[in-house]
Each structure stands twice: as C-alpha cells, then as structure tokens.
C-alpha atoms as a PDB file:
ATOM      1  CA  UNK A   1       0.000   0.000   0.000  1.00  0.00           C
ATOM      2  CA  UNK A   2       1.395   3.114  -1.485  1.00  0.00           C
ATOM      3  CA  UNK A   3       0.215   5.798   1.586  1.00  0.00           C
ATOM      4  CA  UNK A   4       1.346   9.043  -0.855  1.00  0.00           C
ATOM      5  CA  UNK A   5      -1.211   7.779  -2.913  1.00  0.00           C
ATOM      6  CA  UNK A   6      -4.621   7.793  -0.584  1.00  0.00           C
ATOM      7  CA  UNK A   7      -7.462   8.904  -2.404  1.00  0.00           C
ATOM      8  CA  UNK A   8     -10.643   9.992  -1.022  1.00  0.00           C
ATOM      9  CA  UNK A   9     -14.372   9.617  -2.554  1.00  0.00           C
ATOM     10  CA  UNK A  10     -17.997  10.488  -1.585  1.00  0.00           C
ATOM     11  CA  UNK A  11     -20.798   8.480  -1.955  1.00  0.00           C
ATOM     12  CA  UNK A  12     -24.718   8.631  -0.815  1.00  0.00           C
ATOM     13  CA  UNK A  13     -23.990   5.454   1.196  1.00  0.00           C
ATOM     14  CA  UNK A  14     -22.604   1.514   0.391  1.00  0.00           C
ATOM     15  CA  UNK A  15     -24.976  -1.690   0.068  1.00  0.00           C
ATOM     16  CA  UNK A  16     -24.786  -3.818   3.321  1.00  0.00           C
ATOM     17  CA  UNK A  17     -25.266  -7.324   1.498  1.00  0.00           C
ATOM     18  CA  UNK A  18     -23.344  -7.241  -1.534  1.00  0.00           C
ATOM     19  CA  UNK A  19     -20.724  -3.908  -0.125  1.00  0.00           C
ATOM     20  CA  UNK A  20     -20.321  -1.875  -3.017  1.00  0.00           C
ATOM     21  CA  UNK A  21     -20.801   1.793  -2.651  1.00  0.00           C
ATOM     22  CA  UNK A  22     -23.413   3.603  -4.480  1.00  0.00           C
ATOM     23  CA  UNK A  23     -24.267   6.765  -5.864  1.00  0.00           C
ATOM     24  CA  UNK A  24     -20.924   8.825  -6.315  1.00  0.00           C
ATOM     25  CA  UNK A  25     -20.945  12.805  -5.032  1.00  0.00           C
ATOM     26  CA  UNK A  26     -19.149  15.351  -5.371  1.00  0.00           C
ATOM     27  CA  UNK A  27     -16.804  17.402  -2.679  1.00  0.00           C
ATOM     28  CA  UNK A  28     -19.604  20.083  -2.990  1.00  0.00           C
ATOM     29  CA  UNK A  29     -22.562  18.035  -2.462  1.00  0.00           C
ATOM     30  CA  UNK A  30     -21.149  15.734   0.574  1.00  0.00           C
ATOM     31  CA  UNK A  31     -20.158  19.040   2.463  1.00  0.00           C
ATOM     32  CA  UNK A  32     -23.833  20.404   1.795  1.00  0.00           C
ATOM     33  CA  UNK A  33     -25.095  16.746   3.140  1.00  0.00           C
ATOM     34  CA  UNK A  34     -22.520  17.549   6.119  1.00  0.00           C
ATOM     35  CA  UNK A  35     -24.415  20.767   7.074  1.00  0.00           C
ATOM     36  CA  UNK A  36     -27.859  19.575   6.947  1.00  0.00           C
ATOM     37  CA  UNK A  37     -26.940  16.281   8.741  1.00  0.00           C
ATOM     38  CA  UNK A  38     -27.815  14.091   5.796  1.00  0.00           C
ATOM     39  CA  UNK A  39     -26.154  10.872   5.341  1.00  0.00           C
ATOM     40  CA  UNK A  40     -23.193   9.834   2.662  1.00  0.00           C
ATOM     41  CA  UNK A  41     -20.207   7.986   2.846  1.00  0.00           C
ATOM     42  CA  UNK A  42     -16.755   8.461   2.805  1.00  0.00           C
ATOM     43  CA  UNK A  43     -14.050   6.016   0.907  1.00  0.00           C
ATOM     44  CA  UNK A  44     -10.444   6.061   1.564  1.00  0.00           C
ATOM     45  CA  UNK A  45      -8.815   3.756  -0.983  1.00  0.00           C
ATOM     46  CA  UNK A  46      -5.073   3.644  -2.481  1.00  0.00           C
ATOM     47  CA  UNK A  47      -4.119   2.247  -6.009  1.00  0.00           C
ATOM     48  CA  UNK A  48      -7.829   1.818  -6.599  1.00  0.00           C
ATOM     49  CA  UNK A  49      -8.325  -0.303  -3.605  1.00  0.00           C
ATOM     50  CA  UNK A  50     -10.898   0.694  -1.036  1.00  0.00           C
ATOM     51  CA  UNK A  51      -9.733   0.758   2.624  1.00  0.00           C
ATOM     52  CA  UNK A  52     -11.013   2.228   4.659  1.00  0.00           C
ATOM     53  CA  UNK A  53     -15.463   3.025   4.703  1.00  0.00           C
ATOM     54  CA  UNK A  54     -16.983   5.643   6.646  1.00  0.00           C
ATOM     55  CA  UNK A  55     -20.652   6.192   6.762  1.00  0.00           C
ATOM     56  CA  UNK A  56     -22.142   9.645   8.274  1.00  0.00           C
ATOM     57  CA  UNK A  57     -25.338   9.182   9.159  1.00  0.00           C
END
C-alpha cells in the first residue's frame, strides 16, 4: 500500500449485502449533506483499492 497515494471519494452510502458503494458525489454536495446532517459515505482507498469506509449518518 502506497500511503502518498490515498485517495478519497464520496458516496450517498454503500450496500450492506453485496458492499459496493453507491451513488458517487461530489466534494460540494457531501459538504452540503454535512451541514444539513444528511447521510453519505466516505471512501479512503489507495491504487484503486478501497480501505477504509466511513458512513455519516
């Protein structure tokens, strides 16, 4: 794992059963979700491999 190369991604949340993340947002629209308590996800992956989910609810 490459740790210069962590990206992160926003999503409007990941599917329990089969894990995949859904719905990709923008920086823009996951801050505006941050202010008015709405829930997304954040993804922390490196070389295109996801580790790390967080899910704001």
């Amino acid at each position: 794992m490459n740790m210069d190369r962590l990206a992160v991604s926003y999503h409007e949340g990941w599917e329990q059963r089969t894990r995949p993340v859904v719905g990709a947002l923008s920086t823009a629209v996951a801050r505006e979700r941050d202010r008015a308590g709405e829930q997304y996800a954040v993804v922390l992956s490196s070389d295109d491999q996801p580790l790390l989910l967080i899910e704001i609810a």
